[in-house]
Structure formats: structure tokens, C-alpha cells
Protein backbone atom coordinates (compact mmCIF):
# COMPACT_ATOMS: atom_id res chain seq x y z
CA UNK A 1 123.11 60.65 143.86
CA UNK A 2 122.35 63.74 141.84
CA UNK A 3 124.34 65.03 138.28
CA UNK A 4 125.45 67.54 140.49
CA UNK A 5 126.55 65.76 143.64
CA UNK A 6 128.73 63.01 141.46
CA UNK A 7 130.32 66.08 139.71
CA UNK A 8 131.35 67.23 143.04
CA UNK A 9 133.13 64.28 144.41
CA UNK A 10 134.37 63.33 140.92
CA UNK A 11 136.21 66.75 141.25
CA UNK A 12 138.40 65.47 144.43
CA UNK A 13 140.00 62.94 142.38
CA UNK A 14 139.49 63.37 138.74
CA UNK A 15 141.52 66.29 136.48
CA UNK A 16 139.11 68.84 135.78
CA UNK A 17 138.91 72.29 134.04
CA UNK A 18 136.22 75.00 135.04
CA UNK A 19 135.11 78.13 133.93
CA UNK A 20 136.20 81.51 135.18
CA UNK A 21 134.29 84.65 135.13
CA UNK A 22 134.56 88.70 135.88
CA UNK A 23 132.26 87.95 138.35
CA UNK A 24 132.85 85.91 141.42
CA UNK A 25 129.29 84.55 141.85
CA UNK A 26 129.72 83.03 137.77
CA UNK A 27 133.38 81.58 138.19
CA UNK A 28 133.50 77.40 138.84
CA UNK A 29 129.67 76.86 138.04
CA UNK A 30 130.62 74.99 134.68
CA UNK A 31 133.15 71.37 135.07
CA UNK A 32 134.66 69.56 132.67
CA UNK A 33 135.89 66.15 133.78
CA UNK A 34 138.82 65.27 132.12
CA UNK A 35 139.22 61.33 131.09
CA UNK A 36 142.34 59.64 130.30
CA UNK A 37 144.15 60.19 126.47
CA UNK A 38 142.37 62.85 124.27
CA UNK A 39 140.08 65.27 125.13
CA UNK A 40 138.91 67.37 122.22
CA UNK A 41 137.25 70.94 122.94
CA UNK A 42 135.46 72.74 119.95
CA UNK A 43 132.00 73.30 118.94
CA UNK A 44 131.18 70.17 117.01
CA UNK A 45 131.64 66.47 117.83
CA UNK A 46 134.12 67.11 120.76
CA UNK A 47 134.42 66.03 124.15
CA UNK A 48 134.18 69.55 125.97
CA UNK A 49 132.02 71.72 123.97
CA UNK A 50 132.31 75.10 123.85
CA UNK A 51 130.75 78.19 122.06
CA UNK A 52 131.97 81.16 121.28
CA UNK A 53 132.19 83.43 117.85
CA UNK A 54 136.31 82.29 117.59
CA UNK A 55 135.69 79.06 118.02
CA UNK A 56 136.31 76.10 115.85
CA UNK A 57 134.33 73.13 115.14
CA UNK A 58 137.98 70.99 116.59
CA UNK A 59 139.80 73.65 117.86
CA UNK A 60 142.04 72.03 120.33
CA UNK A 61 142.76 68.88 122.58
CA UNK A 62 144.18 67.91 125.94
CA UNK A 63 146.37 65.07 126.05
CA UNK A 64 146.18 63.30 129.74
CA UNK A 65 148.39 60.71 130.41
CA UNK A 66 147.84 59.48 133.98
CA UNK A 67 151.87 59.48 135.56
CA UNK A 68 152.32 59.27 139.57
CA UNK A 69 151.92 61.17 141.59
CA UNK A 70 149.08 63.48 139.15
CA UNK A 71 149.41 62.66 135.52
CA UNK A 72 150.99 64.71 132.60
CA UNK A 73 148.31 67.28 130.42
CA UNK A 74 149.16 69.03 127.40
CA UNK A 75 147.72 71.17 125.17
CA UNK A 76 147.42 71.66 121.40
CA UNK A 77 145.63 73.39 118.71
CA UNK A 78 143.57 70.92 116.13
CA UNK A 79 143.50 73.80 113.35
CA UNK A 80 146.00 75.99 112.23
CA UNK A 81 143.66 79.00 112.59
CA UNK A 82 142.35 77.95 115.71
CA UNK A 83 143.42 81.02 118.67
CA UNK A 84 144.88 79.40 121.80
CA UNK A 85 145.86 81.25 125.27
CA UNK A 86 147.62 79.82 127.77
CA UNK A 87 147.76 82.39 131.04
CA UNK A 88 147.16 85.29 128.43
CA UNK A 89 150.05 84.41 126.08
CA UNK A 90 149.02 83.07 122.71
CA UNK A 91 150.32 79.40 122.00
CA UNK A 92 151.53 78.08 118.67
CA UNK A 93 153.30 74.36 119.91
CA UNK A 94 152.36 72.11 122.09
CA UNK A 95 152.02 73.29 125.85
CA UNK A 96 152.55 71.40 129.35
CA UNK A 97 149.38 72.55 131.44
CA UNK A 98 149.89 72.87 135.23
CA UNK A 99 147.68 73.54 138.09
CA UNK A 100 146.03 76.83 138.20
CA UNK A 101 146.89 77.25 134.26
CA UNK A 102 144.38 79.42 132.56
């Protein structure tokens, strides 16, 4: 099975964030598979990695605890000046995530 293949039936049962773009065509071509405990996005040493002029080498983390019936995700920044969004409103605590979050 191809890279690509496993990423798409991994993404029927596994957590996963993916990107979203202006344009249609762009949107869901990038997956991130999200594993169980931390998941630490930034631009150095991290788990997702990301680049991007604002962002820091940890900048933040997803905490998934797997819970029935779909697990429990939250969100928090790993540096104070690190800039966080969650659906367009900036985020300074910790932050449940929920389906179709972005």
C-alpha cells in the first residue's frame, strides 16, 4: 500500500487535522494523524510541523485522550508569545477542540 493510500484509510478511524485553503482545489491535500497523548505543532522538533513567519519553534500542543465514543482533544499554547486561533477568536487558556473546529 502506498504513503498515500494508508493516509487515506488511517483517516476513517484515526483523529486527524488538515489544511484549509482560499481555494477549493488546495483545501484537505495536507493530513496530520493525530496519536494518542501529546501532539506538539511548531517549527522545530515537533510532531506536526508547520512553517510560517508567526510561528514558534513549540508553539502549541494537542492533548488526545482516547474516551468512548471519540476521545477528548484540547488545545494549548507552549509559549507565552505564541498566537493561537480557535474558529477566528484568539485563545489564551486551554481549549476543548470539536469536530469541524478551525
Amino acid at each position: 500500500m502506498s504513503g498515500l493510500t494508508e493516509i487515506n484509510a488511517a483517516k476513517t478511524s484515526t483523529p486527524h487535522l488538515y489544511n484549509l485553503n482560499m481555494d477549493a482545489q488546495l483545501s484537505g491535500i495536507v493530513c496530520h494523524l493525530l496519536h494518542p497523548g501529546e501532539n506538539k505543532i511548531g517549527h522545530k522538533d515537533c510532531d506536526i510541523i508547520l512553517q510560517g513567519p508567526s510561528l514558534l519553534e513549540q508553539h502549541a500542543k494537542i492533548t488526545f485522550t482516547e474516551q468512548e465514543p471519540f476521545g477528548s482533544f484540547l488545545i494549548e499554547k507552549l509559549h507565552p508569545d505564541a498566537r493561537l486561533l480557535l474558529n477566528g477568536d484568539p485563545e489564551t487558556e486551554v481549549a476543548e477542540l470539536h469536530h469541524y473546529d478551525r
